[in-house]
Structure formats: structure tokens, C-alpha cells
N, C-alpha and C. Protein backbone atom coordinates (compact mmCIF):
# COMPACT_ATOMS: atom_id res chain seq x y z
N UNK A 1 -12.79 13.94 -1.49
CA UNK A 1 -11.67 13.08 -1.15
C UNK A 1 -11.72 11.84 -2.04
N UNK A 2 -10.57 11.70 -2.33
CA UNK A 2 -10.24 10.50 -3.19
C UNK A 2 -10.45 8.68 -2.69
N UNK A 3 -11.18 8.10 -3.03
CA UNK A 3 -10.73 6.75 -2.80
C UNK A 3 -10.05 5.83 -3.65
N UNK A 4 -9.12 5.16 -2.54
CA UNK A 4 -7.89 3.99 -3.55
C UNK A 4 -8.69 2.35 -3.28
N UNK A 5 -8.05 1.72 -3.87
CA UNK A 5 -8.62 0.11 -3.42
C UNK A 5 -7.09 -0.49 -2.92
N UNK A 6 -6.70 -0.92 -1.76
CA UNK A 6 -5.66 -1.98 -1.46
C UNK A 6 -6.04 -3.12 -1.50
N UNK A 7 -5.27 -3.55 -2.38
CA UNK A 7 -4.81 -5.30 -2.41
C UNK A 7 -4.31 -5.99 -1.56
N UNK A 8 -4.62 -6.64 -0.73
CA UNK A 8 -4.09 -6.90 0.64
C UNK A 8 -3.73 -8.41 0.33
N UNK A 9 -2.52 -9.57 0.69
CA UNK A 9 -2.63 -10.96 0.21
C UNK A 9 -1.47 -11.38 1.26
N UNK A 10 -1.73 -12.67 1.67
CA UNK A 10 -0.87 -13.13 2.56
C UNK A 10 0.29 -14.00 1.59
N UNK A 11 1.68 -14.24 1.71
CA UNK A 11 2.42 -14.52 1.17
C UNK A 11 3.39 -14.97 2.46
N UNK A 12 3.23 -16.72 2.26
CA UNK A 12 3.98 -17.10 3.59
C UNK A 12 3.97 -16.21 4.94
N UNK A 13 5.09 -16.21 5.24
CA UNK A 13 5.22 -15.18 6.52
C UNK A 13 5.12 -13.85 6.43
N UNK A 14 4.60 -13.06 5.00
CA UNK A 14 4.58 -11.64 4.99
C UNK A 14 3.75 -11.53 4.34
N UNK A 15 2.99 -10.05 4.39
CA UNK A 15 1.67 -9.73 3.82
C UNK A 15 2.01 -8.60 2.97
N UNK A 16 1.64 -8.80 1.59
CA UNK A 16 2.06 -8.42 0.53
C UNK A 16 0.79 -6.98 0.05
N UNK A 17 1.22 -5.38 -0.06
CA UNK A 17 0.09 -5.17 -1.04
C UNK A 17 0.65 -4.29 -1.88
N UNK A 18 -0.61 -3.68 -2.43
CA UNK A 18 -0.31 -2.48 -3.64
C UNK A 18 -1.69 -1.48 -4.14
N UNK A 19 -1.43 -0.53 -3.79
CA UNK A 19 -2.95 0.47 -4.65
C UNK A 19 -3.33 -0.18 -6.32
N UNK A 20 -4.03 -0.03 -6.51
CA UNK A 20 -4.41 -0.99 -7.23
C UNK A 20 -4.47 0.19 -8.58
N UNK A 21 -4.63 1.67 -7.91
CA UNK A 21 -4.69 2.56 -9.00
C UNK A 21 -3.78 3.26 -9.02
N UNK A 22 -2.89 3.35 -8.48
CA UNK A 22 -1.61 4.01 -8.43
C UNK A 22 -0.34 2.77 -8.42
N UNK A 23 0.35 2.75 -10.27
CA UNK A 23 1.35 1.67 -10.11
C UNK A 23 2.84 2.40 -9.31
N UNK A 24 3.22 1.62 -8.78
CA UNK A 24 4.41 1.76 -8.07
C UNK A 24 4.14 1.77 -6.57
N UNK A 25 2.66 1.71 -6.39
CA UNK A 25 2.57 1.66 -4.26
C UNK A 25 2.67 0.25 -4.36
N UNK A 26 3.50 0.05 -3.62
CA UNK A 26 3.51 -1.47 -3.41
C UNK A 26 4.17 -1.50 -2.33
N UNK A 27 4.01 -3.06 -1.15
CA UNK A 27 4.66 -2.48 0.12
C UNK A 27 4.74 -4.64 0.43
N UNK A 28 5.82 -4.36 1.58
CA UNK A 28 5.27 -5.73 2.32
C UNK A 28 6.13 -5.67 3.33
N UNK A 29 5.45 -6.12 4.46
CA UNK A 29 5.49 -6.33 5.64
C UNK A 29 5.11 -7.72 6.76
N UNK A 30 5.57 -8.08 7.64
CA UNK A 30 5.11 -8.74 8.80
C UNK A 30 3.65 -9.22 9.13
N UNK A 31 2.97 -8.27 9.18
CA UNK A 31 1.77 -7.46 9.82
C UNK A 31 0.72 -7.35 8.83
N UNK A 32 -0.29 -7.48 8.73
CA UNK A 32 -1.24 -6.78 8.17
C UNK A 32 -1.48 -5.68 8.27
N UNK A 33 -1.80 -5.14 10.01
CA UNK A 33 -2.04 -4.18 10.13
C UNK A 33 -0.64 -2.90 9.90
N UNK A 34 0.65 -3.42 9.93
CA UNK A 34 1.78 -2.75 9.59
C UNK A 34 1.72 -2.01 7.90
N UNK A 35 1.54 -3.74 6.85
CA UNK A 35 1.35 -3.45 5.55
C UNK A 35 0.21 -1.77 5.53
N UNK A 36 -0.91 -2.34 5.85
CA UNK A 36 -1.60 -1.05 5.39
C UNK A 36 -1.45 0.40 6.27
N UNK A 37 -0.83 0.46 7.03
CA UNK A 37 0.03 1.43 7.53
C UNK A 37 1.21 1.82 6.41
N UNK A 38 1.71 1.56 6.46
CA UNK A 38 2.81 1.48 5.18
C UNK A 38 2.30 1.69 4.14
N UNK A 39 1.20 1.11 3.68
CA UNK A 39 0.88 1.20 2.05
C UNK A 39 0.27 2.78 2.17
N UNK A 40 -0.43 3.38 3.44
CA UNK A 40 -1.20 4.66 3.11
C UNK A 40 -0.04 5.63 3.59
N UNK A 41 1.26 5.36 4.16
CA UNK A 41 2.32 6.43 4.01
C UNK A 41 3.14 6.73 2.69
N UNK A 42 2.85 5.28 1.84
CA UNK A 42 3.48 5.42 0.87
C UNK A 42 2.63 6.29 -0.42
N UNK A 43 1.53 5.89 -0.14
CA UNK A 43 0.47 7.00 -1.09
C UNK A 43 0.67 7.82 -1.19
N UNK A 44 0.41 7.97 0.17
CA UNK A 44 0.24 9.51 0.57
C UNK A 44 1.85 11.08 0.07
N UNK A 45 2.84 9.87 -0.31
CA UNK A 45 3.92 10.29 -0.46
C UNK A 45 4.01 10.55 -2.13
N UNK A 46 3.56 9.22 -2.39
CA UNK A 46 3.48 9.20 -4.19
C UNK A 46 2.27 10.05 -4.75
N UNK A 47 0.90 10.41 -4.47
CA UNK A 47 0.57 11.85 -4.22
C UNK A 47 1.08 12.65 -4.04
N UNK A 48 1.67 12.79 -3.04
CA UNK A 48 2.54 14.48 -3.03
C UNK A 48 3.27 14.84 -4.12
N UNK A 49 4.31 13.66 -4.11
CA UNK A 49 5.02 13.86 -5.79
C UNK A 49 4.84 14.06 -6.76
N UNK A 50 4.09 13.52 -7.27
CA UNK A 50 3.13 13.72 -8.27
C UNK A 50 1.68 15.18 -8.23
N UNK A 51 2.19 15.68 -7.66
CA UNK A 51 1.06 16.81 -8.00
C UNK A 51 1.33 17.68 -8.61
């Protein structure tokens, strides 16, 4: 199994990230715990595509 690194950063009222090895995951949200919810559906999607 593969490991990614998230960039996790607070930005005013929203928490900003992005895979750090895959360009184009990028996400932001409310939440922290929302962002990285979000950032590993979005992987997980831009993986699929890409295979």
C-alpha cells in the first residue's frame, strides 16, 4: 500500500490542503477533520483515474 503526505494549514476560517505527491488534490474546508476527509475521497478518486 501506498503512502501520500497531506499538507494540512489553517487559513483564517478554513483549513486548506493538498497531497503533496499527487498535483491537483487539493481541497478546503471548515473542519480539519472534514478537509482530510475530503482530501482522501479526492485521492482516492484521482487514483482511480489515473490508472
Amino acid at each position: 500500500m501506498q503512502e501520500y503526505t497531506a499538507i494540512v494549514k489553517r487559513a483564517g476560517d478554513w483549513w486548506i490542503g493538498w497531497i503533496e505527491e499527487v498535483p491537483g488534490v487539493n481541497c478546503q474546508e471548515r473542519s480539519r477533520e472534514k478537509l482530510l476527509e475530503t482530501l482522501s475521497i479526492t485521492l482516492g478518486e484521482a487514483l482511480e483515474v489515473n490508472r
